[in-house]
Every structure is written in C-alpha cells, then in structure tokens.
Protein backbone atom coordinates (compact mmCIF):
# COMPACT_ATOMS: atom_id res chain seq x y z
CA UNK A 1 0.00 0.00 0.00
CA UNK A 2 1.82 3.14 -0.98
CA UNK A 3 2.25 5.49 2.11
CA UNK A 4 2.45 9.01 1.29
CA UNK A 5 4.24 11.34 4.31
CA UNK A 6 4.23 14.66 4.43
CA UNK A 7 7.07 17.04 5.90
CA UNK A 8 6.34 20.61 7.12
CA UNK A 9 9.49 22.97 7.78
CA UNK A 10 10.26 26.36 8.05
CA UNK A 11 11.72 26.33 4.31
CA UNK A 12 9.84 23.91 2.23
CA UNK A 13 7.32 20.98 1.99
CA UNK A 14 8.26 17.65 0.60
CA UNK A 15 5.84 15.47 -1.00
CA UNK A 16 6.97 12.01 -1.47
CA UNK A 17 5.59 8.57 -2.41
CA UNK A 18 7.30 5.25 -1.38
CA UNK A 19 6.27 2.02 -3.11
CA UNK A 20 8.39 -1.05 -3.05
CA UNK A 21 10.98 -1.42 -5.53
CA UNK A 22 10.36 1.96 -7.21
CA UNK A 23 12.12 5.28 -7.03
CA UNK A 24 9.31 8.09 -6.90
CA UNK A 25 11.11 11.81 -6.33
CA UNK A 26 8.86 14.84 -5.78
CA UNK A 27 9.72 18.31 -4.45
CA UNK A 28 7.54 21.26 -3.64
CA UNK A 29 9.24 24.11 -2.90
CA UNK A 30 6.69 26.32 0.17
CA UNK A 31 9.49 29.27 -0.11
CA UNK A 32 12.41 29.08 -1.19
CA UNK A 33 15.76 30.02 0.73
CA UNK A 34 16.86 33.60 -0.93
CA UNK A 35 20.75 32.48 0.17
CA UNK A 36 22.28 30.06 -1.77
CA UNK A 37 24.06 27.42 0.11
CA UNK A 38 26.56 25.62 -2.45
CA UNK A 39 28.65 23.09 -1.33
CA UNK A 40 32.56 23.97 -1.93
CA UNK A 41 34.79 21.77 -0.23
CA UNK A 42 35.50 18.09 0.90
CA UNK A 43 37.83 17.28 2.80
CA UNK A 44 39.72 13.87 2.54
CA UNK A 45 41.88 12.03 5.02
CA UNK A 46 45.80 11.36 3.55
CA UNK A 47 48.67 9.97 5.56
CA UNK A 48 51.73 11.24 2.60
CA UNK A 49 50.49 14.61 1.30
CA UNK A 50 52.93 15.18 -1.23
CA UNK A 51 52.07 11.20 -2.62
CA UNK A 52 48.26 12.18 -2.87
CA UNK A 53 49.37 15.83 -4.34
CA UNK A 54 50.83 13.44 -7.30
CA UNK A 55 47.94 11.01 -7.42
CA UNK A 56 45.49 14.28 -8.32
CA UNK A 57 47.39 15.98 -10.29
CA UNK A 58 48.10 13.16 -12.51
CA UNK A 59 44.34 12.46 -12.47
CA UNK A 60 44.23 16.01 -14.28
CA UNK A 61 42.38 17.56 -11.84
CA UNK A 62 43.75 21.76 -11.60
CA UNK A 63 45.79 21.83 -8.60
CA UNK A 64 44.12 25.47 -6.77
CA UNK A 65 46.02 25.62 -3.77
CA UNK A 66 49.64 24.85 -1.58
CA UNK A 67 49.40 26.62 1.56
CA UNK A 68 52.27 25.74 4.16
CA UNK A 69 52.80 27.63 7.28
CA UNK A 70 55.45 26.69 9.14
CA UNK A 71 55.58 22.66 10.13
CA UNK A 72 52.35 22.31 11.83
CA UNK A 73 50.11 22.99 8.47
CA UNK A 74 49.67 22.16 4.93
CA UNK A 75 46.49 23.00 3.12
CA UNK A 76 46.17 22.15 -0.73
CA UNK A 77 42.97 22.11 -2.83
CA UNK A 78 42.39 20.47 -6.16
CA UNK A 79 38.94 20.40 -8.20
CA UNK A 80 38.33 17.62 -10.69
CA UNK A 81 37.46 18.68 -14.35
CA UNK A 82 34.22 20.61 -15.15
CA UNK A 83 33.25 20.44 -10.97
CA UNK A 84 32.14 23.20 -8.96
CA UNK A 85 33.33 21.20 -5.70
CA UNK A 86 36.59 20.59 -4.56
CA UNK A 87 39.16 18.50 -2.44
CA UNK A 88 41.05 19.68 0.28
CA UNK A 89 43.95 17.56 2.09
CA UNK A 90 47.38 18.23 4.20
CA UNK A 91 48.76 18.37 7.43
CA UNK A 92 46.56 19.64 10.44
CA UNK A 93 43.25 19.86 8.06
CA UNK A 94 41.81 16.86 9.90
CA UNK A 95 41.64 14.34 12.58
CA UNK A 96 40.28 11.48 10.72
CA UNK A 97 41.96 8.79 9.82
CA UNK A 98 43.99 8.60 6.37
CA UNK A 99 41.44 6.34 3.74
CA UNK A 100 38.22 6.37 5.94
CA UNK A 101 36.39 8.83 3.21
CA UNK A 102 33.79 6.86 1.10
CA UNK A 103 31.10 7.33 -0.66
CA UNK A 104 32.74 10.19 -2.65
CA UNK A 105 30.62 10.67 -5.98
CA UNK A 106 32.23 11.82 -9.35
CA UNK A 107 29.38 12.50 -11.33
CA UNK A 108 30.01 11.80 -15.47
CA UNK A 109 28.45 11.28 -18.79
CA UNK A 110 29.89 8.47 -20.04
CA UNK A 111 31.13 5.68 -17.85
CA UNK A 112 33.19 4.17 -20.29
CA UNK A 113 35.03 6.80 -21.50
CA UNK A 114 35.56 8.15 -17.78
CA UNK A 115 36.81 4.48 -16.82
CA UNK A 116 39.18 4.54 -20.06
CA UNK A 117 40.60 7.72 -18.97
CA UNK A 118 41.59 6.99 -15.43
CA UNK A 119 43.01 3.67 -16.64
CA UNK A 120 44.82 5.75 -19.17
CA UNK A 121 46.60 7.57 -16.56
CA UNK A 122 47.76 4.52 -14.47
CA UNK A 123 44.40 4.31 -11.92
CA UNK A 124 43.28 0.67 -11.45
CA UNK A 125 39.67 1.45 -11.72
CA UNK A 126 37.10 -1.61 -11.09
CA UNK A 127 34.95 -2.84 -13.94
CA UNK A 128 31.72 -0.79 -14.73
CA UNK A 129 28.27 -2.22 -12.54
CA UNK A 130 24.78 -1.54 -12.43
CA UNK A 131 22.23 -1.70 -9.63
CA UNK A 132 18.59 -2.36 -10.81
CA UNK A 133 17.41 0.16 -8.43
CA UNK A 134 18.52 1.89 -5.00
CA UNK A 135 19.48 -1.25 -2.59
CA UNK A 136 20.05 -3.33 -4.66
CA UNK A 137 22.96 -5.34 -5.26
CA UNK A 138 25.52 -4.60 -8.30
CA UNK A 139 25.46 -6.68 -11.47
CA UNK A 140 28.23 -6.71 -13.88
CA UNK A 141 28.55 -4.37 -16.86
CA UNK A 142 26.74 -0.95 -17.11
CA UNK A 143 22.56 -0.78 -17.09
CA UNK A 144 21.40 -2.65 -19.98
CA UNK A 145 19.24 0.72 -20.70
CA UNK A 146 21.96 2.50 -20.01
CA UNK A 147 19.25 4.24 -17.85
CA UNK A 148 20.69 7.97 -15.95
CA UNK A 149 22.14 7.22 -12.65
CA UNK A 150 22.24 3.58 -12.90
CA UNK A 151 25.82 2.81 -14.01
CA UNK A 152 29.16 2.94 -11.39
CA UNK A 153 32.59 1.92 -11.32
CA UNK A 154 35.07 3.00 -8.09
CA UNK A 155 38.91 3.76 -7.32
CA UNK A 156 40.37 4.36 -4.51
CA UNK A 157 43.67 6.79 -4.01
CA UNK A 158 46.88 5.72 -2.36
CA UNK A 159 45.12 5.85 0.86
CA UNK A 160 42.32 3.58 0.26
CA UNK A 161 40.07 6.70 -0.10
CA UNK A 162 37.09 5.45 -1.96
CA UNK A 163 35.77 7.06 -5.71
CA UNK A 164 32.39 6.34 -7.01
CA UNK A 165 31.70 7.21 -10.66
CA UNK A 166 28.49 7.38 -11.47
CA UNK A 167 27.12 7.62 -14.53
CA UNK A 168 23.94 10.82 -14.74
CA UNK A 169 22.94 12.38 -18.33
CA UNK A 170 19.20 13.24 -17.23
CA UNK A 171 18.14 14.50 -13.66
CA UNK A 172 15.06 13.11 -11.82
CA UNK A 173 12.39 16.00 -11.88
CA UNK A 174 13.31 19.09 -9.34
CA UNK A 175 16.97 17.86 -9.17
CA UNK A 176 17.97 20.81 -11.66
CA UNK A 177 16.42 24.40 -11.66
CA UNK A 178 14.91 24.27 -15.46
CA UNK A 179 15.64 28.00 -15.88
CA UNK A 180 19.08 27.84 -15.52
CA UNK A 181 21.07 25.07 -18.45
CA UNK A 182 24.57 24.77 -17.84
CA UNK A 183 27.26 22.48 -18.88
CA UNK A 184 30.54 22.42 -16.51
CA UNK A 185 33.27 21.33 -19.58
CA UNK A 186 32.93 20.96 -23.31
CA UNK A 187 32.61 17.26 -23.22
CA UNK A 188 29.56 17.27 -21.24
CA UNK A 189 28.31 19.49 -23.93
CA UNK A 190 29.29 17.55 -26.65
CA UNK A 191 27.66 14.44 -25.25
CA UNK A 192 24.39 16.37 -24.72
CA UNK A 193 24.88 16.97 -28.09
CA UNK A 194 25.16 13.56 -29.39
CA UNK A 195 22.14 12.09 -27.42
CA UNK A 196 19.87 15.08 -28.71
CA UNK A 197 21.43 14.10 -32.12
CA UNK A 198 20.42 10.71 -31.44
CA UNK A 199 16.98 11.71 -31.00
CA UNK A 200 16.38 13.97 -33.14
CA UNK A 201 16.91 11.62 -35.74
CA UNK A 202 14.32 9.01 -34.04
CA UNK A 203 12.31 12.80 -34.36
CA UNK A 204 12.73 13.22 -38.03
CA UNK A 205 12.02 9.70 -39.11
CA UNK A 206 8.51 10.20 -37.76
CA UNK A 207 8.27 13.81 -39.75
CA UNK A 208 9.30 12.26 -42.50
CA UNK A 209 11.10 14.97 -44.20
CA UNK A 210 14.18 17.08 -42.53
CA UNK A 211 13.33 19.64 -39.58
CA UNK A 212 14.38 23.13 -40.47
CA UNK A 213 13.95 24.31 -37.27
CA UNK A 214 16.38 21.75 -36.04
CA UNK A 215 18.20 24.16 -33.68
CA UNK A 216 15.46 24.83 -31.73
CA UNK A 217 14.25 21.43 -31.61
CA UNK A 218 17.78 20.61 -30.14
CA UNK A 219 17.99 23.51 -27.46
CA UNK A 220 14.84 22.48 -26.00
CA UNK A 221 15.36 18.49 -25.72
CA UNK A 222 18.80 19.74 -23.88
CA UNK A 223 16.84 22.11 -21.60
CA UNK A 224 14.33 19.41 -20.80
CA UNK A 225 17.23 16.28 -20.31
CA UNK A 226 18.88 18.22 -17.87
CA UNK A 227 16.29 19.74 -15.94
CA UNK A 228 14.48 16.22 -16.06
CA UNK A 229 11.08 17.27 -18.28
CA UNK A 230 9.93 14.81 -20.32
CA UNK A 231 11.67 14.58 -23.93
CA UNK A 232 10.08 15.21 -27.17
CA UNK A 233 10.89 12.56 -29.69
C-alpha cells in the first residue's frame, strides 16, 4: 500500500511517495531560501600529502592551492574537471583517519570513457556495474538501458580513499532548476549533443522529411534532459 508522508518545515514541503521497488522523487518548494548554500569543499583524510598531491594531479584535476605555514600545516585544494566542488587535504586539516572517506561521488556522462581515462593515466579502476534500483545489489557491466544514474565503477587513491563514478545524463524532476542550463566542460556538452542528435533523428524519421527548425528542436530536448522534463521525440 503506498504510504504518502508529508514534511512541514520552516523552508519547504516535501511530497513524497514510497512504493516497493520503485524510485518516486517529488519536491515542492513552500518558499524558497533567498541564500544560496553551495557546497565547496570536501575534505579527505591522507597519511603522505605530497604522494596524494601526485595522485590528483596526474588524475588532471587543476591543482588550486599549496598553503604551508610553518611545520604544523599544509592545506592544498584540487577540483576535478568541469566540478564546482573541490578537495582539500594536508597536514593539520583533519583528525580522521587517512582512507576512511567513502562514498565520494564523481558524477560523469559516459562511464566508459571516464573508466578509459583513469586507466589511461595509471588508476586501477574496477569494472563498470549496475544496480537495478537503490538497494540493490551490483550486477556486472553498465545498465542494460543504459538508464541515468544507474551505471558505477570505483577507485580508490593511495590511501584507500574510496571514488564512485556514477554515470547521470538526465536528472530526476526538481533535481535541476529548469531556468538555468549549464554544462561544466565541453565534453559534457558535446555528449548532450550527441544524445539530442540521437533523437532527433528518431524525431525526423517520424516527420518524415528534414526539420528546419532543427536548432530549436535541439535547445529544447537539452533544456528538458537536464532539468528532467519529459523529452520530445
């Protein structure tokens, strides 16, 4: 019997639906915070800075910061490609202990060519798995649908820090604010490009003849992808 449960706070009211095996995401904003919170920083445990200063940087990710003062600190920041978030690690940053951190998500578009690049610069990287639904346990190779969010592969650093990548290229409903489309790097453009391409041809075989207005057809199947409104075809 679905149970529906409903949330009041000071800031919002959330709507949401549970049913067995299902994922069912709702949000109604009441009013709206007018101060954005945005998440900058994570910090992970290391035990050898200047090893795990070489392990990110030959990820690729932009090295931002190397603050030392004196012996008793070392602060240094990097941000993976195309990220808003960063990392921060060093010497008198934190108390926990070096490789504890998991659960630390790398969002992508394309699992397999994120996996090829890590391996490409000396990361062993496990094979790519699917889970059929939240809780459930991983099955080899990526989503057979190759459904958004579905698809994962980890690393760890030298530490034993844990890496999940998972694989997102349309947002549940209310997970994006559909009057703002961005793309954080030129690949994740281009592959919104290639899946609108994808469908637009799906669109034109149905017209029958080719789509002059093609441009517009393709700005507003990218709008609705990533602000997770249902696509046109």
């Amino acid at each position: 019997m679905p149970r529906q449960s409903e949330r009041k706070s000071g800031l919002r009211v959330v709507n949401s639906v549970e049913r067995k095996n299902t994922v069912t995401t709702a949000t109604s904003i009441e009013r709206a915070s007018s101060v954005d919170f945005k998440l900058e920083v994570v910090v992970i445990p290391v035990s050898d800075v200047d090893r795990a200063k070489r392990f990110y940087s030959d990820l690729g990710w932009r090295l931002d910061a190397d603050f030392v003062v004196g012996d008793t600190f070392r602060g240094i920041q990097f941000t993976p490609p195309g990220s808003p978030s960063s990392i921060h690690f060093g010497k008198g940053i934190t108390s926990t202990a070096p490789g504890s951190a998991t659960g630390l998500y790398l969002v992508v578009s394309d699992i397999a060519a994120a996996r090829a690049d890590l391996i490409g610069r000396g990361v062993e990287v496990s094979e790519i798995f699917h889970r059929a639904g939240p809780g459930q346990q991983p099955v080899n190779g990526p989503d057979p649908e190759r459904r958004s969010y579905f698809s994962y592969a980890t690393f760890t650093d030298p530490d034993g820090n844990s890496w999940l990548l998972q694989e997102v290229t349309t947002r549940f409903p209310g997970r994006v604010d559909a009057g703002a489309t961005t793309f954080t790097s030129a690949a994740d453009l281009a592959s919104a490009f290639r899946r609108a391409e994808a469908a637009h041809g799906q669109y034109e075989k149905q017209l029958g003849h080719r789509d002059e207005d093609w441009p517009i057809w393709y700005a507003e199947y990218m709008i609705r992808e990533q602000s997770g409104e249902p696509l046109r075809y």
